[in-house]
Protein backbone atom coordinates (compact mmCIF):
# COMPACT_ATOMS: atom_id res chain seq x y z
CA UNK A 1 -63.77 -6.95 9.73
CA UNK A 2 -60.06 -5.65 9.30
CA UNK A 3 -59.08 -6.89 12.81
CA UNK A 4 -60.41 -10.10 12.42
CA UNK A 5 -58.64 -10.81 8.79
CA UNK A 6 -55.54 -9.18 10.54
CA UNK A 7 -55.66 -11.52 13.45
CA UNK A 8 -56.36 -14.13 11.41
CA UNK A 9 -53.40 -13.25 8.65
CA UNK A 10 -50.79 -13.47 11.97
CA UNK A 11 -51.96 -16.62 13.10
CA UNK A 12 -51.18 -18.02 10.06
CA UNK A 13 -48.13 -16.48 9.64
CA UNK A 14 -47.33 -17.88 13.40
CA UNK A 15 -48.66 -21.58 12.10
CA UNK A 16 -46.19 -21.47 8.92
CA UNK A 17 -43.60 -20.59 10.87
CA UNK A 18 -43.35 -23.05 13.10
CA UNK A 19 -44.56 -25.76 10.59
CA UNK A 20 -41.18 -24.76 8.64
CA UNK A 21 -39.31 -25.09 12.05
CA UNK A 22 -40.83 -28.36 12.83
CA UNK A 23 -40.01 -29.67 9.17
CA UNK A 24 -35.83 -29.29 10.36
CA UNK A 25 -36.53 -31.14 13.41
CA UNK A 26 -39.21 -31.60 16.80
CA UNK A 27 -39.03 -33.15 19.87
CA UNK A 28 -42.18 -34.53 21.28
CA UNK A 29 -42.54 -33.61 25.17
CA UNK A 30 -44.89 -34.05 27.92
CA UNK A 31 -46.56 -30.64 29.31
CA UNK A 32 -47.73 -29.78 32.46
CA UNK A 33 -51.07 -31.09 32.04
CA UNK A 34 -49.97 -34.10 30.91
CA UNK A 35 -50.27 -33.65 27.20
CA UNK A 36 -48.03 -34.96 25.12
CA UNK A 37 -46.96 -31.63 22.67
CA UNK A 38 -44.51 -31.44 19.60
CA UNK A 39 -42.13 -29.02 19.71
CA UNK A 40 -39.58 -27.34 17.23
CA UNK A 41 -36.43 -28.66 18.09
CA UNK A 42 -33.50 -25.87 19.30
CA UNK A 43 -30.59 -27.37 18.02
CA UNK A 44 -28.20 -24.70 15.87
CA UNK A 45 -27.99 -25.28 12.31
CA UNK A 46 -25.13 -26.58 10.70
CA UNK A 47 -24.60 -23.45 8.47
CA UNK A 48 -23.28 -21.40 9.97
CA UNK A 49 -20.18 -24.03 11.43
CA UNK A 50 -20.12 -25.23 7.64
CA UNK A 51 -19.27 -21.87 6.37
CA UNK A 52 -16.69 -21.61 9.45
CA UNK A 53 -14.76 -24.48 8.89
CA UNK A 54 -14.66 -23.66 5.52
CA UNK A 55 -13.23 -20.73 6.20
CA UNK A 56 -10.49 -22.02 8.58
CA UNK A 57 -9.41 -24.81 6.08
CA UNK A 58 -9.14 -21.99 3.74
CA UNK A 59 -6.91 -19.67 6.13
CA UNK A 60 -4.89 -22.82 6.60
CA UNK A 61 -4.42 -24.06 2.87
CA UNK A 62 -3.43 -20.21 2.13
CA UNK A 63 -0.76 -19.79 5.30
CA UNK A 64 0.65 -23.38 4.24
CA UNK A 65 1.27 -22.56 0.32
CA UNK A 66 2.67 -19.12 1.07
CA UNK A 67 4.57 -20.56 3.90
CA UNK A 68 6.06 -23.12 0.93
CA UNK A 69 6.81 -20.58 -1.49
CA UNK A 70 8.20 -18.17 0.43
CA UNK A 71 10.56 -20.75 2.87
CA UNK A 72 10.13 -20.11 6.63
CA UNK A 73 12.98 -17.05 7.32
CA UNK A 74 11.57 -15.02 4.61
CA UNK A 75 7.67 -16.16 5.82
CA UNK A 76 8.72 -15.57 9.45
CA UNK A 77 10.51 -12.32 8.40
CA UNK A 78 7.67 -11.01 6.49
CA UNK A 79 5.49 -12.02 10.36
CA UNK A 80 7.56 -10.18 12.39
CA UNK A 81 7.48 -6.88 9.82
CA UNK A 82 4.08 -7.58 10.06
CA UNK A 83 3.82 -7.66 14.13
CA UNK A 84 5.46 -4.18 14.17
CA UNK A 85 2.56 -2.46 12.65
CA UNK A 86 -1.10 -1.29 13.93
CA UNK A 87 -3.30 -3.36 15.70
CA UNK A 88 -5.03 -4.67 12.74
CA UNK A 89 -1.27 -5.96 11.73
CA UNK A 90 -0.66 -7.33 14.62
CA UNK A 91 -3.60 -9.58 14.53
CA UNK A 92 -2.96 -10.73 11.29
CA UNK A 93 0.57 -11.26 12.62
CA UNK A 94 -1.04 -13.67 15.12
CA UNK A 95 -3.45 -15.24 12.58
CA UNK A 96 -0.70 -16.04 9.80
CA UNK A 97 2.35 -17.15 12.46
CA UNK A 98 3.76 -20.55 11.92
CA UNK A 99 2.06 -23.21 13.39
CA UNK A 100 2.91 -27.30 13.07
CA UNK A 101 -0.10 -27.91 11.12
CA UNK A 102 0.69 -25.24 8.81
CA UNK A 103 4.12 -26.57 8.49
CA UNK A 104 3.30 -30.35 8.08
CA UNK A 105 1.07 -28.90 4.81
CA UNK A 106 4.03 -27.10 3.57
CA UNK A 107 6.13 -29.77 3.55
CA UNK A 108 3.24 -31.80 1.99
CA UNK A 109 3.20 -29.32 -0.82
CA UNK A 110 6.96 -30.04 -1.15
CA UNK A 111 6.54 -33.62 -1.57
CA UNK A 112 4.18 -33.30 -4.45
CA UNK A 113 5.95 -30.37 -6.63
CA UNK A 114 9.25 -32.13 -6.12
């Protein structure tokens, strides 16, 4: 009696979730018997970019406001210190270098506190 209510406790398991997979998303598709089958779609979720992006326009707001208050020799002085150091410095010498983008911001962030 155990094994059945076992077997029967996974197959629901297995039947909840895929009815949560199928509730972000299925794409209907014929088999090879002909049978036309719904499927849990296997496209990636948009968490886990959300949280990247996030994460990037962060990195970028920071780099452009230091990059402001600072001024670029002292930011690109405090780089190159920084690209001297372990490995760990030198890739967040690489991470925090001046790029345009960073630079267009910076001057953005002029233009409003002037």
């Amino acid at each position: 009696m155990e094994d059945t209510l076992y077997s029967f406790e996974n197959r629901q398991k297995a039947v909840r979730r895929k009815h949560t997979r199928m509730a972000k998303g299925y794409v209907t598709k014929l088999n090879k018997h002909g049978v036309f089958v719904q499927e849990p779609d296997h496209k990636a979720s948009g968490y886990v970019m959300r949280k990247l992006m996030i994460a990037l326009v962060g990195l970028l707001t920071f780099k452009s406001f230091v990059l402001y208050w600072l001024g670029s020799d002292v930011y690109q002085g405090k780089v190159d210190a920084l690209n001297t150091g372990t490995a760990i410095d030198k890739a967040g010498a690489f991470l925090m270098q001046i790029d345009p983008l960073s630079a267009q911001i910076a001057q953005l962030f002029k233009f409003f506190t002037a």
